[in-house]
Protein backbone atom coordinates (compact mmCIF):
# COMPACT_ATOMS: atom_id res chain seq x y z
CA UNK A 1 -20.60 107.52 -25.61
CA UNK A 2 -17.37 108.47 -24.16
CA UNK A 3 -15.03 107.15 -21.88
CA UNK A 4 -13.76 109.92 -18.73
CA UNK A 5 -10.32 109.94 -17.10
CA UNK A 6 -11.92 108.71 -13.86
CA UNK A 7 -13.18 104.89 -15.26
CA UNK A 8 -16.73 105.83 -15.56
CA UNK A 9 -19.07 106.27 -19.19
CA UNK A 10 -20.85 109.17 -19.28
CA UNK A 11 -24.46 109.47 -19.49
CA UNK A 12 -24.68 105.94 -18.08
CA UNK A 13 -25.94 104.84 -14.32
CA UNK A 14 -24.37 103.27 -12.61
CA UNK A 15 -24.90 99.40 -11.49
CA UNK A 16 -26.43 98.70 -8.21
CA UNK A 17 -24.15 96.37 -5.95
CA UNK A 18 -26.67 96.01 -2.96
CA UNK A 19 -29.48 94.44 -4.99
CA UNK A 20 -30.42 91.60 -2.31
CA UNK A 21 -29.92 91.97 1.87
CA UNK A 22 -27.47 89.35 3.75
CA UNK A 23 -31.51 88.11 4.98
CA UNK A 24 -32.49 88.25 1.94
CA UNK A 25 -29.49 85.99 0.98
CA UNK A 26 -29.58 83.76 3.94
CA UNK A 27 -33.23 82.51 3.05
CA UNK A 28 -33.03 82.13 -0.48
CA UNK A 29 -29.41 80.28 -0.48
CA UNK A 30 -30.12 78.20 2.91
CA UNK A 31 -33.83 77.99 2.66
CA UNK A 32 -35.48 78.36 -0.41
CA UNK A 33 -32.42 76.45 -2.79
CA UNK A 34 -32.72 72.96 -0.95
CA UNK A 35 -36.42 72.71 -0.95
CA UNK A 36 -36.36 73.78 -4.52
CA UNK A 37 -33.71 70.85 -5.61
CA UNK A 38 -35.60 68.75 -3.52
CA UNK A 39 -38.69 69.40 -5.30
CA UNK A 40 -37.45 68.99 -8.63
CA UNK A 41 -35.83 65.58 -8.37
CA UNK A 42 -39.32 64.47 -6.60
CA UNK A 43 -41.78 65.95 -8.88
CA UNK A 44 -39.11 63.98 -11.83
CA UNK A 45 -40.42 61.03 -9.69
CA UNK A 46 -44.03 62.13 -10.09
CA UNK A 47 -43.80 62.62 -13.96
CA UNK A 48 -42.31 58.74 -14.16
CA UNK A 49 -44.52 57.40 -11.93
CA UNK A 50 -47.93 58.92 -13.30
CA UNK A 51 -46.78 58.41 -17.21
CA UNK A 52 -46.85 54.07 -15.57
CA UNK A 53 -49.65 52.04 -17.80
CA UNK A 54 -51.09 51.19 -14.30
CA UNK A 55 -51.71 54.70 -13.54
CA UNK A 56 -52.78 56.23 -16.37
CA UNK A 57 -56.19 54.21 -16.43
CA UNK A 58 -57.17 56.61 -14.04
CA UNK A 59 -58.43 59.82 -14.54
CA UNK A 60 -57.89 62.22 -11.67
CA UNK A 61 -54.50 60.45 -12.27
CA UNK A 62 -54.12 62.92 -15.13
CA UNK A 63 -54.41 65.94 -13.55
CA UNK A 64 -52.06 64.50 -11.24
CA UNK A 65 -49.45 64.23 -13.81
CA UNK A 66 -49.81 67.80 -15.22
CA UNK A 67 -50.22 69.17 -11.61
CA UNK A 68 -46.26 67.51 -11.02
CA UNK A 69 -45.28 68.89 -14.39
CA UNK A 70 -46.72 72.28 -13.50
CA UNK A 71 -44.79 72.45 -10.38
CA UNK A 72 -41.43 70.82 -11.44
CA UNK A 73 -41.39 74.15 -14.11
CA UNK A 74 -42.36 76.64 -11.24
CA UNK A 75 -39.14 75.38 -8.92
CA UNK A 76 -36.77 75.33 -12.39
CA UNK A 77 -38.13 78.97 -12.89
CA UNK A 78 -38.00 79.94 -9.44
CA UNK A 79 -34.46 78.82 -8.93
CA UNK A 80 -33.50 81.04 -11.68
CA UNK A 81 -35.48 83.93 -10.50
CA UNK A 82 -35.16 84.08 -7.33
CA UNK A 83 -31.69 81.79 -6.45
CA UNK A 84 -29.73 82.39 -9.16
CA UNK A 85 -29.71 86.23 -8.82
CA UNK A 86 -28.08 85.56 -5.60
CA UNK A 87 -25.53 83.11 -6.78
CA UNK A 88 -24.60 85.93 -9.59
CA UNK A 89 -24.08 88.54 -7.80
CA UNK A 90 -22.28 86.95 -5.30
CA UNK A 91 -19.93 85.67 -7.69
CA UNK A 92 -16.78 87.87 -9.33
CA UNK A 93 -17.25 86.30 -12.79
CA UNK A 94 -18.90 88.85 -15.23
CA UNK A 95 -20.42 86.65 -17.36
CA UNK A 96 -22.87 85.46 -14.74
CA UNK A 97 -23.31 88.96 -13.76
CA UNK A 98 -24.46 89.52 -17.64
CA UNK A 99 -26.29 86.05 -17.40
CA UNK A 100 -29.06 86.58 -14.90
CA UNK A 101 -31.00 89.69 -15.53
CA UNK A 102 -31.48 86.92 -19.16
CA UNK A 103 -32.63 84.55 -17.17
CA UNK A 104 -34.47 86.62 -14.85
CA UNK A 105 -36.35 88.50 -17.27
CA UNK A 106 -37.26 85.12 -19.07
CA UNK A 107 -38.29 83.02 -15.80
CA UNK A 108 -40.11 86.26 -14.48
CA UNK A 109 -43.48 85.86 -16.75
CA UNK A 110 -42.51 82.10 -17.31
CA UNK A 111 -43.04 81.58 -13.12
CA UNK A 112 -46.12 83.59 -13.36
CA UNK A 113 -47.26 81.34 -15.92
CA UNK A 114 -46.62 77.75 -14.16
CA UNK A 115 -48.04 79.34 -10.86
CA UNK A 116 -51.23 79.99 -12.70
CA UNK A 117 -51.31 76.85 -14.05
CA UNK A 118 -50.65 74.69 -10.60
CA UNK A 119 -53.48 76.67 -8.72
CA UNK A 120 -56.29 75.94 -11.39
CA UNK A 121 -54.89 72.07 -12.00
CA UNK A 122 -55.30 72.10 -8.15
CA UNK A 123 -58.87 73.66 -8.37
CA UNK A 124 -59.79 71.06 -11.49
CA UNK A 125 -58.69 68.23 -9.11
CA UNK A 126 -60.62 69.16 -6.58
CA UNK A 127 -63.50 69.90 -8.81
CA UNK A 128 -62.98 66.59 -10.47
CA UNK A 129 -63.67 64.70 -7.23
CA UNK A 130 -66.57 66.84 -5.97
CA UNK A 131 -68.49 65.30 -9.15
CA UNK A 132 -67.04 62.44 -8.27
CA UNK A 133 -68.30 62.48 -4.54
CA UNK A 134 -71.32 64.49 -4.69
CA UNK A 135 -72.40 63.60 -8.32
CA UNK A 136 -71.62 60.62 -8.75
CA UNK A 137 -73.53 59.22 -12.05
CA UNK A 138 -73.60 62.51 -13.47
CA UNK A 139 -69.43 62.39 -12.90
CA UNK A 140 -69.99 58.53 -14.50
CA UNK A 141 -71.32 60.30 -18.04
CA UNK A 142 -69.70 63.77 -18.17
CA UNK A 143 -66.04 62.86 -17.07
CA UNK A 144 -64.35 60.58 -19.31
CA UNK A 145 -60.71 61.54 -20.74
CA UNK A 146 -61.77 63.71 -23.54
CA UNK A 147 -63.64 66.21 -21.01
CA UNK A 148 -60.31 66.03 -18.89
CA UNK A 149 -57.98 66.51 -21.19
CA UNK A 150 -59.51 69.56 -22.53
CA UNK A 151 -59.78 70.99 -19.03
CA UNK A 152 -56.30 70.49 -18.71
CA UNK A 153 -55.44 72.19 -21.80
CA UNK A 154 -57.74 74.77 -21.41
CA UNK A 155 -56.39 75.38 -17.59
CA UNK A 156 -52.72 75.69 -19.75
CA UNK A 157 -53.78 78.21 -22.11
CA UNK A 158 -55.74 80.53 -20.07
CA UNK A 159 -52.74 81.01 -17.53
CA UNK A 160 -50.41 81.33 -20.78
CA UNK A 161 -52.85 84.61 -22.20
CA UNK A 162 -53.53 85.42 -18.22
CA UNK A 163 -49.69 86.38 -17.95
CA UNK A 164 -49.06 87.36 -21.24
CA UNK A 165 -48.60 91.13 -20.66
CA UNK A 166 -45.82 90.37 -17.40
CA UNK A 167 -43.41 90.23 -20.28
CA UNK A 168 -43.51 93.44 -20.59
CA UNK A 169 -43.14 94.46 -17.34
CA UNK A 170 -38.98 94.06 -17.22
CA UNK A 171 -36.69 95.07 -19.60
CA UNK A 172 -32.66 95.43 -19.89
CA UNK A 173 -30.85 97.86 -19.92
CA UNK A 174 -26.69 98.35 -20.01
CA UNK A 175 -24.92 99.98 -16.99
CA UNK A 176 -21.62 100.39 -16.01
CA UNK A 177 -20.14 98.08 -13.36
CA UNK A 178 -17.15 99.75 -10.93
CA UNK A 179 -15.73 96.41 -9.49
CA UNK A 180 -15.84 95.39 -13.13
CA UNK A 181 -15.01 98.64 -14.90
CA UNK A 182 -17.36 97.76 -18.07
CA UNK A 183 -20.86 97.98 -18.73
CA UNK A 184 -22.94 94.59 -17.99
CA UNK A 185 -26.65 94.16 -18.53
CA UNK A 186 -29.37 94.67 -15.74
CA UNK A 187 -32.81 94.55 -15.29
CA UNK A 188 -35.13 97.68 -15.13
CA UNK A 189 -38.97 98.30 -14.97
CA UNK A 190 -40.55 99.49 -18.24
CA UNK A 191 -43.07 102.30 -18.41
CA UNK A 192 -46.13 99.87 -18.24
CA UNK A 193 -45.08 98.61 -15.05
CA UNK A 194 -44.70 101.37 -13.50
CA UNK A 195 -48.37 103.16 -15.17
CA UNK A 196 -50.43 103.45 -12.06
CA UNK A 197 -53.95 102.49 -13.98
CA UNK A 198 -51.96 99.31 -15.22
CA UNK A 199 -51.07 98.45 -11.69
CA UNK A 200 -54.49 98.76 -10.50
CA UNK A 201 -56.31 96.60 -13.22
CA UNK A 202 -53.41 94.28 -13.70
CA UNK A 203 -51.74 93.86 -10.26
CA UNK A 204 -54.60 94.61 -7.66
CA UNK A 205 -57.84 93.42 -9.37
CA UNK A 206 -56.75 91.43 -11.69
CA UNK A 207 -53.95 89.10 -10.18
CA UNK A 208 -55.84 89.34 -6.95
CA UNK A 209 -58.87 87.95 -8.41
CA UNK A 210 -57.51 85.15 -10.94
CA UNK A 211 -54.46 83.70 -8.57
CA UNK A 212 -56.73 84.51 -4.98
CA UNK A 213 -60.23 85.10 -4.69
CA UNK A 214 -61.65 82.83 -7.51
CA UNK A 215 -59.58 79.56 -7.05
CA UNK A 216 -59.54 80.41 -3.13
CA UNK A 217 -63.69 80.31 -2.61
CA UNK A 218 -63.82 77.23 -4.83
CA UNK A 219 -61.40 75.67 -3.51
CA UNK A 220 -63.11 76.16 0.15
CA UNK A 221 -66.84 75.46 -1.34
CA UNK A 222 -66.24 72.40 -2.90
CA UNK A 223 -63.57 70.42 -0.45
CA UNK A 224 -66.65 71.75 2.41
CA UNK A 225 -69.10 69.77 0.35
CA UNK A 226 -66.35 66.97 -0.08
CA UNK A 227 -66.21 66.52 3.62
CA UNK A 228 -70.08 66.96 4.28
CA UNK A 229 -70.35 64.01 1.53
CA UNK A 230 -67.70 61.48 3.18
CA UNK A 231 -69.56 62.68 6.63
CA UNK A 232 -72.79 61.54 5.55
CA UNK A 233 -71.58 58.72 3.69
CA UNK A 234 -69.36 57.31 7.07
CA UNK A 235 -72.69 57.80 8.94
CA UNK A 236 -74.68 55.50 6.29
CA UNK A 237 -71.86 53.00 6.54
CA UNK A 238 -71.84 52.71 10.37
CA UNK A 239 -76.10 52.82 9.87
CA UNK A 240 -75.45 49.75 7.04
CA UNK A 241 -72.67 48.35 9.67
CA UNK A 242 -75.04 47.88 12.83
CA UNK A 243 -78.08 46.41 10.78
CA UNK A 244 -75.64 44.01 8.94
CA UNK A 245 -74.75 43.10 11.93
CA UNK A 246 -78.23 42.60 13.22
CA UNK A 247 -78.97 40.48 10.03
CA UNK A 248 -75.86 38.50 10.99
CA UNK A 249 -76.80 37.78 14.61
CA UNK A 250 -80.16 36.71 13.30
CA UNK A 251 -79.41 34.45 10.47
CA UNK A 252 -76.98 32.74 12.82
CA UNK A 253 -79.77 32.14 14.80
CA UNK A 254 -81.98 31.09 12.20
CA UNK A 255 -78.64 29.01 10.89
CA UNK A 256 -78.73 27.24 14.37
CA UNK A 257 -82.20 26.79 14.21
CA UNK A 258 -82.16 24.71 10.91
CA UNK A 259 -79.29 22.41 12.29
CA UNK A 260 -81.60 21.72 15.43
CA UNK A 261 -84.69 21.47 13.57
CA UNK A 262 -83.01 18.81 11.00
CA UNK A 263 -82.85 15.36 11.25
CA UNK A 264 -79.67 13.47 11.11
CA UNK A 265 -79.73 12.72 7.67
CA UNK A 266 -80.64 15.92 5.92
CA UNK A 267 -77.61 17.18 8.40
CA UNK A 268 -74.84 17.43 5.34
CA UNK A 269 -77.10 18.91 3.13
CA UNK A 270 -78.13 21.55 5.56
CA UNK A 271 -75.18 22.50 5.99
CA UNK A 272 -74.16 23.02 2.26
CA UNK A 273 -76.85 24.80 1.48
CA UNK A 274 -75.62 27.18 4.34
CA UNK A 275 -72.18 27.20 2.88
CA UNK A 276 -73.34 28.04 -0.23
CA UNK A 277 -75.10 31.06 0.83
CA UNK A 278 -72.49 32.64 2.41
CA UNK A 279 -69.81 31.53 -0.70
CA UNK A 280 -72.42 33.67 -2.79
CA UNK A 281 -72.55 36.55 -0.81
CA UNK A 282 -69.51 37.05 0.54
CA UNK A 283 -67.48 38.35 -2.94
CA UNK A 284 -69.65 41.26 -3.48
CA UNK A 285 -69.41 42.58 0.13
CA UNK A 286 -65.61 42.63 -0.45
CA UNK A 287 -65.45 44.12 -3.87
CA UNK A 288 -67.64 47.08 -2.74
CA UNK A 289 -65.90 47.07 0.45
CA UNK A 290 -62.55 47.43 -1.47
CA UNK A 291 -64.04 50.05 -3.84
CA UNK A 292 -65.05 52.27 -0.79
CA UNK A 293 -61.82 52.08 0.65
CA UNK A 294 -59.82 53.64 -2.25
CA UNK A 295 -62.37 55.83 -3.43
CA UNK A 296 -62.37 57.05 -0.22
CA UNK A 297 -58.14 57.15 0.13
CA UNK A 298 -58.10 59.18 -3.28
CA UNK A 299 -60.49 61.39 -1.86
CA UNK A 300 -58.53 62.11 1.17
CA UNK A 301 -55.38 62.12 -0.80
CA UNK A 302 -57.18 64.88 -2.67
CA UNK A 303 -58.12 66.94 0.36
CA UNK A 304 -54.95 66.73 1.82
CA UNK A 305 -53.09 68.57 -1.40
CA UNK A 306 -55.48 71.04 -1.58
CA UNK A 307 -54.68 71.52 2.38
CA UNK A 308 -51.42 71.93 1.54
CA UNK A 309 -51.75 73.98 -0.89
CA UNK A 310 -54.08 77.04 0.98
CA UNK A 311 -51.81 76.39 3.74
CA UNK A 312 -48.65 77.50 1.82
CA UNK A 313 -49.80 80.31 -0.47
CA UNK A 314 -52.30 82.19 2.23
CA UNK A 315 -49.53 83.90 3.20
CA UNK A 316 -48.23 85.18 -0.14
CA UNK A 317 -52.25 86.14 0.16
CA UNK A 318 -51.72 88.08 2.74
CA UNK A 319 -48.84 89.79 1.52
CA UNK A 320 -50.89 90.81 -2.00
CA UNK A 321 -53.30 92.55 0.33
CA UNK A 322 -50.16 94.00 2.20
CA UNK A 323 -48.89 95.48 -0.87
CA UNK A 324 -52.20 96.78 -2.30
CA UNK A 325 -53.01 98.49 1.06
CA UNK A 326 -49.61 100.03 1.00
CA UNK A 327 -49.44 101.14 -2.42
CA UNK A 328 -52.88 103.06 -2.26
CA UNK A 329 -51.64 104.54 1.17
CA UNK A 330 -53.83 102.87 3.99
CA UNK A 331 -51.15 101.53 5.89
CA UNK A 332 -47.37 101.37 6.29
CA UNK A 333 -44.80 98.68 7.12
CA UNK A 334 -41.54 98.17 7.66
CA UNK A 335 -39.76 97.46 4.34
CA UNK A 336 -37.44 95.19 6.48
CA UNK A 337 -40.40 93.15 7.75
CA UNK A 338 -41.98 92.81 4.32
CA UNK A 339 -39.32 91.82 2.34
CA UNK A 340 -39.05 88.97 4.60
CA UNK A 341 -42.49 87.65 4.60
CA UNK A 342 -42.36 88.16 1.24
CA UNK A 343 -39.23 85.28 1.12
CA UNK A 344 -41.13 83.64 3.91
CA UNK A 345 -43.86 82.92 1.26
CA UNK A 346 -41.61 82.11 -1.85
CA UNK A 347 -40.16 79.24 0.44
CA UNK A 348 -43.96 77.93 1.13
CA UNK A 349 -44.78 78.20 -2.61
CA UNK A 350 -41.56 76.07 -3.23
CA UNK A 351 -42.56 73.76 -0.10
CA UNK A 352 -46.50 73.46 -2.04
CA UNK A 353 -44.55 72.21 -5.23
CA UNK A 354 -42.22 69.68 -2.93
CA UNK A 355 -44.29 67.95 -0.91
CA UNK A 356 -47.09 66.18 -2.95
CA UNK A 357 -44.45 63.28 -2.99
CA UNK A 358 -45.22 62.41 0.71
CA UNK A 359 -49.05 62.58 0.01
CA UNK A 360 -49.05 60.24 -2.77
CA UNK A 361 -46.92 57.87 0.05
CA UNK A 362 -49.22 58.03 2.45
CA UNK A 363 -52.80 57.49 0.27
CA UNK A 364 -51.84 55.65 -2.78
CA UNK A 365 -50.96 51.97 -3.09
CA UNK A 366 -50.54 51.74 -6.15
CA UNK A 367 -47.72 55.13 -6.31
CA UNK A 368 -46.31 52.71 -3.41
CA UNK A 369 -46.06 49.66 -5.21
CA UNK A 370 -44.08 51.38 -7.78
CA UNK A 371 -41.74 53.02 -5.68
CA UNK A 372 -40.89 49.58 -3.96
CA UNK A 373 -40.80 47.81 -7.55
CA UNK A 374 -38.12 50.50 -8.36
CA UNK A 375 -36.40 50.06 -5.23
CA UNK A 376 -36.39 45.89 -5.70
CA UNK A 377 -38.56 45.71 -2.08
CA UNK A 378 -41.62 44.18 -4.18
CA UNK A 379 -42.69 42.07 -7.44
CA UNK A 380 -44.42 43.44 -9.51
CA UNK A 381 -47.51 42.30 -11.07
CA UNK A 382 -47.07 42.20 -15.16
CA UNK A 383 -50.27 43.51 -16.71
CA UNK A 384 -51.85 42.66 -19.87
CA UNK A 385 -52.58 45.96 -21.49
CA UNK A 386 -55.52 44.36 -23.88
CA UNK A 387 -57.00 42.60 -21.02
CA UNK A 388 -56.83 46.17 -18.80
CA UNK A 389 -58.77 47.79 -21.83
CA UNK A 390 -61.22 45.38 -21.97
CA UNK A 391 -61.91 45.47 -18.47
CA UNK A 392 -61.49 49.17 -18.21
CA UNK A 393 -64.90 48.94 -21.36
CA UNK A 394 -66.65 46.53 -19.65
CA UNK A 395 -66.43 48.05 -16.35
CA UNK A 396 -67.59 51.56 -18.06
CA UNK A 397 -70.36 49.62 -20.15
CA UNK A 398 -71.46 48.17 -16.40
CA UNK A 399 -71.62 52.11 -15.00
CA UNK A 400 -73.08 53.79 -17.73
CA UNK A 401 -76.28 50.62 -17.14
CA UNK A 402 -77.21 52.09 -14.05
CA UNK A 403 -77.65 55.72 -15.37
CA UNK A 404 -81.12 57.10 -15.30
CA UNK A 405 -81.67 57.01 -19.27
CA UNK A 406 -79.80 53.82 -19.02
CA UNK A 407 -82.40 51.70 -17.31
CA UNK A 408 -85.54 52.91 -18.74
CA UNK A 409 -84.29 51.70 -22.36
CA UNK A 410 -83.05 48.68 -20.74
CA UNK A 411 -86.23 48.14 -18.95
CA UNK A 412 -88.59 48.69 -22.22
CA UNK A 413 -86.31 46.69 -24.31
CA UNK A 414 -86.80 43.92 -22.10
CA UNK A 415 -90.28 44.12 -21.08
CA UNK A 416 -90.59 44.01 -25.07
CA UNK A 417 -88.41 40.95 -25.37
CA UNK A 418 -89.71 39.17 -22.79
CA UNK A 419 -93.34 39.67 -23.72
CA UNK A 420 -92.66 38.44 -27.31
CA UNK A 421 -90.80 35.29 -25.79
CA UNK A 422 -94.71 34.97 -23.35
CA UNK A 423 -96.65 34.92 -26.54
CA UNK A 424 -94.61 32.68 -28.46
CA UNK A 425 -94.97 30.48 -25.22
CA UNK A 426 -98.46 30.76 -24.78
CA UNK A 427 -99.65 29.23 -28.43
CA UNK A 428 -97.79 26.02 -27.03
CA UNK A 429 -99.27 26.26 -24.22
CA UNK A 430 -103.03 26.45 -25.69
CA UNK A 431 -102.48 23.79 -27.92
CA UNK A 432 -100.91 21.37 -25.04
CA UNK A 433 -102.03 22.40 -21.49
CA UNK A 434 -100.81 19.30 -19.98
CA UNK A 435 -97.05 20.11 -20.31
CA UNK A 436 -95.94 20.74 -16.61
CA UNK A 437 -92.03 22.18 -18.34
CA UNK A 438 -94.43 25.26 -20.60
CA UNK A 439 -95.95 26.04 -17.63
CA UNK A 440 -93.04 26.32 -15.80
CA UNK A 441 -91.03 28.25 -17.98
CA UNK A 442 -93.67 30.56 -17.85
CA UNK A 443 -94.22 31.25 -14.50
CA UNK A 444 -89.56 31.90 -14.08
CA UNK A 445 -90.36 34.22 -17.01
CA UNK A 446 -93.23 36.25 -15.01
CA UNK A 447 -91.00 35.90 -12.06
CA UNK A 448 -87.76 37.25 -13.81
CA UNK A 449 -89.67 40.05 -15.11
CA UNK A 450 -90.93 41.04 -11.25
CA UNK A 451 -87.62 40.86 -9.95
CA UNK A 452 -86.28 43.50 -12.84
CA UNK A 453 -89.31 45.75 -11.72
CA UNK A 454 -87.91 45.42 -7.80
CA UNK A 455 -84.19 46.01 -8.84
CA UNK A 456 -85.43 48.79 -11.28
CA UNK A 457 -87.29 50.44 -8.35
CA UNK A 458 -84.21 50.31 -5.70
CA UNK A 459 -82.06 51.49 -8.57
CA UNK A 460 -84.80 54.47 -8.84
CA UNK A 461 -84.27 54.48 -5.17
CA UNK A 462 -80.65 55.17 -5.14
CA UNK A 463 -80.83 57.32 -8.23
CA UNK A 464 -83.26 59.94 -6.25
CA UNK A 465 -81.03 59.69 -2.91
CA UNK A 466 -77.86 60.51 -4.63
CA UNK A 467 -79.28 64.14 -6.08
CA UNK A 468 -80.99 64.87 -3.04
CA UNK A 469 -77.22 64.49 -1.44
């Protein structure tokens, strides 16, 4: 290759110095660049937070913690693809100039990648809690963390071979550089990007169906039956609410009855027996009550990043179809205009990836309780990690009992028991009738075993109502 008098090499293009617009510029460096930072040093707080002992005993909490991993990647590799262009070409050094068509060419496919990987983590979420919602003892055998974790891995690998062939779609190539008078490196399209039958499979079928259509219709499907679930279920609770009520205004009538009914002496015991009954009952009203309330918050916290997220990548949607339409000649648009709704929806991708922060805020106590541990506003609790195991087993043990197969082997293996223990009763009983304590034993036995038969029916009950809903 040989130098000319004029500065130039021959046989070599020239580098092009008006790569990005001043708009183009403007919305990157003013827009795009703080939301990005932003997003990193809050999805940082997301990794921390989620990788806590206290939150890990959860599952959805999981795919929570890749889902911030996911997008703290997508803003690194978006800052270098999209910000750091800018940034170099603004510059006058040369060595940046040689630096980002590297980078660029590396956090290309590498974006692609992550992006993939945040919208089906989003769509396994959401997934997740429709089983949890809708399905709820089937959710109680199928997901446990084995299940999730390979969902999550599988979710990583099949956006990794998804995007495998976008690193091929850039290459670099040497050109020469006037303000620099040397050749620097710059980025080109290769021959498969620019095959026509490769952008039709690839671009507009392919990426249009994986990163749109598919995770777009779940997505919609399931958080529709989500909401049609918590509908019904608010309107059973406010059914539940006015005949507990009821109840209430009539056993405080009954209550007053007893006390005017009594005589003076049998007064204090009347009135411990009363206390007594509400003592008993009141502990298991509040521990469901307190389950339903953050079942319900993580469902809504749920809803609300899947919101977020169709919110801020419809457009970039939109613009897919845009582009599609435009390369096969149906309509035309303003270059102008596209290229800024194109930056329009790289800022709402970054925005997607920045936000979850405030969600977990607003719906989660426990991400709150951290925060203000961290920020010395609030004690924390120390928790025993063997005694959170254990209770974590027990309290799976206790689910798993009320599953359908569940209580039918509990229910024979107790009507077998308890008919041995009757005629191993009953011999004592033939040879001495007269022992009032046999007898009685006997008849709390028979009465036991009818009460198992009434909870076993309700829990039949419940088992048929929940897969009708």
């Amino acid at each position: 290759m040989n130098h000319s008098d004029n500065g130039t090499y021959e046989g070599m293009l020239p580098c092009d110095q008006n790569v990005f617009t001043d708009e183009q510029i403007d919305m990157r460096l003013m827009g795009n660049m703080p939301i990005s930072v932003f997003g990193m040093f809050t999805n940082l707080i997301n990794i921390v937070v989620f990788l806590d002992v206290e939150m890990r005993v959860q599952l959805v909490n999981h795919f929570l913690l890749a889902l911030s991993i996911s997008d703290l990647l997508l803003l690194i590799c978006n800052f270098f693809f999209l910000i750091f262009p800018v940034i170099a070409m603004m510059s006058t050094r040369v060595d940046l100039h040689n630096a980002y068509p590297v980078a660029l060419w590396h956090a290309y496919p590498l974006a692609l990648t992550t992006q993939t990987c945040g919208v089906y983590l989003t769509v396994l979420v959401s997934v997740h809690r429709y089983l949890g919602v809708c399905h709820p003892f089937r959710a109680k055998r199928w997901v446990s963390g084995r299940p999730v974790k390979t969902a999550i891995v599988g979710s990583i690998l099949f956006s990794v071979l998804i995007n495998v062939p976008s690193w091929f779609e850039l290459m670099i190539v040497p050109c020469y550089a006037k303000s620099f008078s040397q050749t620097i490196n710059f980025l080109s399209l290769t021959p498969l990007q620019q095959h026509r039958a490769y952008n039709i499979i690839a671009k507009v079928i392919g990426y249009t169906m994986v990163m749109f259509i598919i995770p777009f219709m779940t997505l919609i499907f399931v958080n529709c039956r989500i909401l049609v679930a918590l509908k019904q279920s608010k309107h059973l609770r406010n059914m539940h609410s006015s005949k507990k009520s009821t109840t209430s205004r009539s056993m405080v009538m009954n209550q007053f009855r007893m006390l005017k009914n009594s005589k003076y002496a049998d007064l204090f015991q009347t009135l411990t027996r009363m206390t007594g009954i509400q003592n008993f009952r009141s502990p298991s009203f509040l521990k469901t009550n307190s389950n339903s309330v953050r079942d319900r918050s993580v469902t809504l916290m749920l809803l609300a990043i899947v919101a977020i997220f169709l919110f801020c990548n419809c457009l970039a949607f939109c613009n897919n179809l845009i582009d599609i339409l435009q390369r096969e000649g149906f309509i035309s648009i303003r270059q102008g205009v596209f290229e800024m709704s194109v930056e329009i929806a790289n800022i709402l991708i970054s925005l997607n990836s920045s936000s979850s922060i405030f969600v977990y805020m607003i719906f989660s106590s426990k991400y709150r309780a951290i925060i203000k541990h961290w920020l010395g506003l609030e004690k924390r609790k120390q928790i025993n990690g063997v005694a959170l195991t254990t209770a974590l087993a027990a309290q799976k043990a206790l689910e798993l009992s009320v599953l359908p197969d569940e209580v039918e082997n509990r229910r024979r293996k107790s009507n077998v028991e308890k008919f041995a223990q009757l005629q191993n009763l009953r011999q004592p009983l033939c040879r001495q009738t007269s022992s009032h304590s046999d007898v009685r034993i006997e008849e709390e036995i028979c009465q036991d075993e009818n009460s198992d038969a009434r909870r076993t029916s309700s829990r039949r009950k419940l088992l048929r109502f929940a897969t009708v809903q």
